[in-house]
C-alpha atoms as a PDB file:
ATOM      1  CA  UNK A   1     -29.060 173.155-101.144  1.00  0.00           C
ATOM      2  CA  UNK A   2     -27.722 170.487 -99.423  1.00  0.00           C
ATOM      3  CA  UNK A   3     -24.496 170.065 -97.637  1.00  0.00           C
ATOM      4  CA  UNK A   4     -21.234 168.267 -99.213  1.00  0.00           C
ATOM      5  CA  UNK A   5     -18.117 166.592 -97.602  1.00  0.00           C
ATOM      6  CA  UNK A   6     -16.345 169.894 -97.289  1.00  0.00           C
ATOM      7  CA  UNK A   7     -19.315 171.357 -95.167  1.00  0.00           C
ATOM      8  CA  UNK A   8     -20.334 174.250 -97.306  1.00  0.00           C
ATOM      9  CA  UNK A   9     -23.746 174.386 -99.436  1.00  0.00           C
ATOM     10  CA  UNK A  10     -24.199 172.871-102.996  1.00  0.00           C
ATOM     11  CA  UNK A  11     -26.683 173.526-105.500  1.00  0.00           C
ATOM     12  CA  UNK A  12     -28.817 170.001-105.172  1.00  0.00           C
ATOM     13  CA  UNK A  13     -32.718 171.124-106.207  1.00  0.00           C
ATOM     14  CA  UNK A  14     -31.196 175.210-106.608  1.00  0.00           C
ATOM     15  CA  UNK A  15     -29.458 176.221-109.272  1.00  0.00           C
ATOM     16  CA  UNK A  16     -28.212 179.035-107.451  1.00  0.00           C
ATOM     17  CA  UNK A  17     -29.096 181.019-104.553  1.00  0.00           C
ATOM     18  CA  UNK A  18     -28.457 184.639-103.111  1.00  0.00           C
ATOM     19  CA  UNK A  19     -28.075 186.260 -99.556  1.00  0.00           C
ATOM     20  CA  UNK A  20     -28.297 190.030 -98.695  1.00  0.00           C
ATOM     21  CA  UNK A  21     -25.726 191.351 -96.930  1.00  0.00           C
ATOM     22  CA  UNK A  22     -28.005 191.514 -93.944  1.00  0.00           C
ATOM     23  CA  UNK A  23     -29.311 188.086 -94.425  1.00  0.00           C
ATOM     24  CA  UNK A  24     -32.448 189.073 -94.213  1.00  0.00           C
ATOM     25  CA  UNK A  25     -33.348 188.093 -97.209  1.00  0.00           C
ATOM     26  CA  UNK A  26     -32.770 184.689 -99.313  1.00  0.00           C
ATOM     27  CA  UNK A  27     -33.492 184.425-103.151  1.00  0.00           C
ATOM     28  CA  UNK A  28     -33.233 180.456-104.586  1.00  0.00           C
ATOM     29  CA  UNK A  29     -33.504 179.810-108.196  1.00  0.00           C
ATOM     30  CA  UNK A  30     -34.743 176.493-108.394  1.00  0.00           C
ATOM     31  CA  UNK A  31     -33.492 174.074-111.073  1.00  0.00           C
ATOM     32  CA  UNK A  32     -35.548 173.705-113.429  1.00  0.00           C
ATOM     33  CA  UNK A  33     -37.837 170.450-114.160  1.00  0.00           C
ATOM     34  CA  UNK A  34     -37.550 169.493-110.300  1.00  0.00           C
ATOM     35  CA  UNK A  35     -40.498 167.090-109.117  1.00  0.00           C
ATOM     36  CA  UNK A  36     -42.075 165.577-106.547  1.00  0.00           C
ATOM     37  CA  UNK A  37     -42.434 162.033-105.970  1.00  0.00           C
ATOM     38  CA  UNK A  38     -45.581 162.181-107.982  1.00  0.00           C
ATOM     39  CA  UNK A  39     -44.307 163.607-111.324  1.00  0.00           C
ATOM     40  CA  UNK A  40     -45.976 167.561-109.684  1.00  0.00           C
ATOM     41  CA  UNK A  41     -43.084 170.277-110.583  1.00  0.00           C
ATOM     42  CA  UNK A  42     -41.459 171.859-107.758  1.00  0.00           C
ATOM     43  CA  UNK A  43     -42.107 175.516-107.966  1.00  0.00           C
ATOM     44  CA  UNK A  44     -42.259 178.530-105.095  1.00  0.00           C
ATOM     45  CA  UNK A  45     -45.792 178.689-103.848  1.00  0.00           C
ATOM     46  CA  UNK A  46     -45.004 174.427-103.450  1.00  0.00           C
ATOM     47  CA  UNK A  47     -41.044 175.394-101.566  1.00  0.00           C
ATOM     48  CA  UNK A  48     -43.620 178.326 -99.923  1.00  0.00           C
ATOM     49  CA  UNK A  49     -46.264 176.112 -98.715  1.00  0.00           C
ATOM     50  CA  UNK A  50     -43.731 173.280 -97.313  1.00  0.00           C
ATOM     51  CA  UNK A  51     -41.238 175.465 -95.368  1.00  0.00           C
ATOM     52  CA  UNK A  52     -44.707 176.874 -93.756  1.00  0.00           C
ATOM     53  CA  UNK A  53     -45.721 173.170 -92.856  1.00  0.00           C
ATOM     54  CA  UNK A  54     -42.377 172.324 -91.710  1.00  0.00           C
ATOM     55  CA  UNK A  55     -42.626 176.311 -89.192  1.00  0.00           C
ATOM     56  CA  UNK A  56     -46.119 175.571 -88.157  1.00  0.00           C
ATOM     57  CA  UNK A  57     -48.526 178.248 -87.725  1.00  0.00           C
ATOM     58  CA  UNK A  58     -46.459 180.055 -84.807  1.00  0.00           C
ATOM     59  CA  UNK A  59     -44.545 182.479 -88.001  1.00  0.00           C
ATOM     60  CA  UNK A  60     -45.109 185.633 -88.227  1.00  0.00           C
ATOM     61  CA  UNK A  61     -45.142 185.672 -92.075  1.00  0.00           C
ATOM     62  CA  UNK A  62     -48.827 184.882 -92.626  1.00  0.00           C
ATOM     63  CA  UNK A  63     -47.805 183.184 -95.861  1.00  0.00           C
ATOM     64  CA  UNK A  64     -45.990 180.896 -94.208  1.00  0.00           C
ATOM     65  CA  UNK A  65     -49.070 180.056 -91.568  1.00  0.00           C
ATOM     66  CA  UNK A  66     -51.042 176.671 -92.245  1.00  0.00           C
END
């Protein structure tokens, strides 16, 4: 997602995305054939392991810990 002119959230690498009505959980359908710089395709465990890189090992979701 990224955001546009209007300030709200586009689809940019999503092709969709879902909150609960708590917000406690977020569901993000990525687009397919999305890749990295170096021709690797963008999947979950890759969107997994860099929003852990980007928290550092201080979360308390182990899968998100370095």
């Amino acid at each position: 997602m990224r955001w546009n002119r209007d300030f709200t959230f586009e689809p940019w690498l999503l092709e969709s995305w879902d909150v609960s009505d708590e917000a406690s959980t977020h569901l993000h359908n990525i687009r397919p054939g999305v890749q990295w710089s170096n021709g690797d395709t963008l999947d979950a465990d890759e969107v997994i392991r860099a929003r852990g890189a980007a928290r550092g090992s201080q979360t308390r979701d182990r899968r998100l810990r370095r």
